[in-house]
Protein backbone atom coordinates (compact mmCIF):
# COMPACT_ATOMS: atom_id res chain seq x y z
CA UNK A 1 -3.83 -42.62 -35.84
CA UNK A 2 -2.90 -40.37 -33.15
CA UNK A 3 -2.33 -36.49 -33.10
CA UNK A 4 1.13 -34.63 -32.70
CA UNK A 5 1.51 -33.02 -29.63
CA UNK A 6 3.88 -29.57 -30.67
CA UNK A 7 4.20 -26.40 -28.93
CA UNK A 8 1.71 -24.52 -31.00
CA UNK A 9 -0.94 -24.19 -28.57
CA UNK A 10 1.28 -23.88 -25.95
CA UNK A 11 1.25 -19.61 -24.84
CA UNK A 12 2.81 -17.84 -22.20
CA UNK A 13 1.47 -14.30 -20.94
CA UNK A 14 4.41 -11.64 -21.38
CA UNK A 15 3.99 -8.62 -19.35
CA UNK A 16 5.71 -5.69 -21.99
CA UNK A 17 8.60 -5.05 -19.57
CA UNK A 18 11.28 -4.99 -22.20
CA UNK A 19 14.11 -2.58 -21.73
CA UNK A 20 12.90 -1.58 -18.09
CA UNK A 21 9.85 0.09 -20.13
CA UNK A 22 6.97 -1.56 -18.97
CA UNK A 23 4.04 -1.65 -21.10
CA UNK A 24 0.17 -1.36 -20.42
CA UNK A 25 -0.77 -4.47 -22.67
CA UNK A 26 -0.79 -7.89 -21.50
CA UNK A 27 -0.98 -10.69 -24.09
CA UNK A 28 -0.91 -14.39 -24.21
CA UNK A 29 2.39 -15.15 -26.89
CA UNK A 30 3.11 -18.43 -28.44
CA UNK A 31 5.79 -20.22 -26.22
CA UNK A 32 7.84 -20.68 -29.14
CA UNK A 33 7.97 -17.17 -29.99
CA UNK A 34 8.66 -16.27 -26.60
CA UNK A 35 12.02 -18.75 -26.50
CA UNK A 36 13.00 -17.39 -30.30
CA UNK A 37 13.01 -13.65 -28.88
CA UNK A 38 14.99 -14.00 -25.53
CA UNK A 39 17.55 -16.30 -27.65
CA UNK A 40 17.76 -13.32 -29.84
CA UNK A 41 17.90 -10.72 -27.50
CA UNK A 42 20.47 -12.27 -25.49
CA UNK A 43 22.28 -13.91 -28.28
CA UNK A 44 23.22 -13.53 -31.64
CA UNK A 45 21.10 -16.01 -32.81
CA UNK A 46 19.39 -15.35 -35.78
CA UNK A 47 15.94 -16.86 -35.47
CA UNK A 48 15.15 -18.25 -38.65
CA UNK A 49 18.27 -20.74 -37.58
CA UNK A 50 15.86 -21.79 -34.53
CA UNK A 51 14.47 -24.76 -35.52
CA UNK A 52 10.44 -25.57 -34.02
CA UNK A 53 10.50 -25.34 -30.20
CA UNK A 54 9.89 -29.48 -30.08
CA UNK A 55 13.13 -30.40 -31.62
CA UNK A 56 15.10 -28.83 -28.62
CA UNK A 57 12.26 -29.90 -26.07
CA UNK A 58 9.76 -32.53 -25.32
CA UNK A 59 6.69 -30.56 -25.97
CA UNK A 60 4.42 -32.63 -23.21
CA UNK A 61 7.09 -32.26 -20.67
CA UNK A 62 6.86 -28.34 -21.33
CA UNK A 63 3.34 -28.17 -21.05
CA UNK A 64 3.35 -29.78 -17.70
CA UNK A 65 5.77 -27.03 -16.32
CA UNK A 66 3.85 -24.32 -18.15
CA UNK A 67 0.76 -25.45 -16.32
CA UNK A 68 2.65 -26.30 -12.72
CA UNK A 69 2.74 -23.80 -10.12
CA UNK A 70 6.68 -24.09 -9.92
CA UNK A 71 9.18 -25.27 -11.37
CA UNK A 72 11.59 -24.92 -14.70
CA UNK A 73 12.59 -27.10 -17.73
CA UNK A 74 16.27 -26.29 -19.25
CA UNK A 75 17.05 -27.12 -22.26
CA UNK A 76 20.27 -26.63 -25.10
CA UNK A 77 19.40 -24.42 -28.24
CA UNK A 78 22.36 -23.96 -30.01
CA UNK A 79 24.76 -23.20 -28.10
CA UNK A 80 23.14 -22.07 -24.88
CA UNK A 81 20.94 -23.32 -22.53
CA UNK A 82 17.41 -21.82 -22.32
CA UNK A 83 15.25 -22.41 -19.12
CA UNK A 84 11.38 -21.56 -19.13
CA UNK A 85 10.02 -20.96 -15.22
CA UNK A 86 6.37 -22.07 -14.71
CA UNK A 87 5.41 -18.32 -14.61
CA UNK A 88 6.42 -18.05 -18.39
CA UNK A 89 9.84 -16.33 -17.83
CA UNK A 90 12.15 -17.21 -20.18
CA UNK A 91 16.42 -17.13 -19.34
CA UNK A 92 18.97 -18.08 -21.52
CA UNK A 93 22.33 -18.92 -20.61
């Protein structure tokens, strides 16, 4: 019996910039929660109806872009298409 490979110990380091405030802190966020809160900053998507990161993404092919030096992986949620850089940046489209 084999483990599950999700997106739970999968983090990306956000640097506080929100609003064009940039904050002091730097701190390593769960991936997921990192997708959830651009979707619902540039969206009107109301994050409970974001289902777990893996059902919109291959978790394993997300991990090897997370730990690449380049590169993206885009992906639908909902209605729009999300696209995490290698760098942890998320867009959404």
């Amino acid at each position: 019996m084999g483990t599950v490979d999700t997106d739970a110990d999968l983090y990306v380091v956000r640097d506080g910039d929100r609003g064009g405030e940039r904050s002091e802190w730097v701190q390593p966020t769960p991936v997921e929660q990192t997708v959830t809160d651009a979707l619902t900053e540039a969206t009107d998507v109301d994050p409970a109806a974001v289902n777990r990161l893996h059902s919109y993404v291959d978790p394993g092919d997300l991990r090897a872009v997370l730990r690449a030096t380049g590169g993206t992986i885009t992906f639908p949620v909902e209605d729009y298409e999300v696209t995490v850089h290698s760098n942890g940046r998320v867009t959404v489209r």
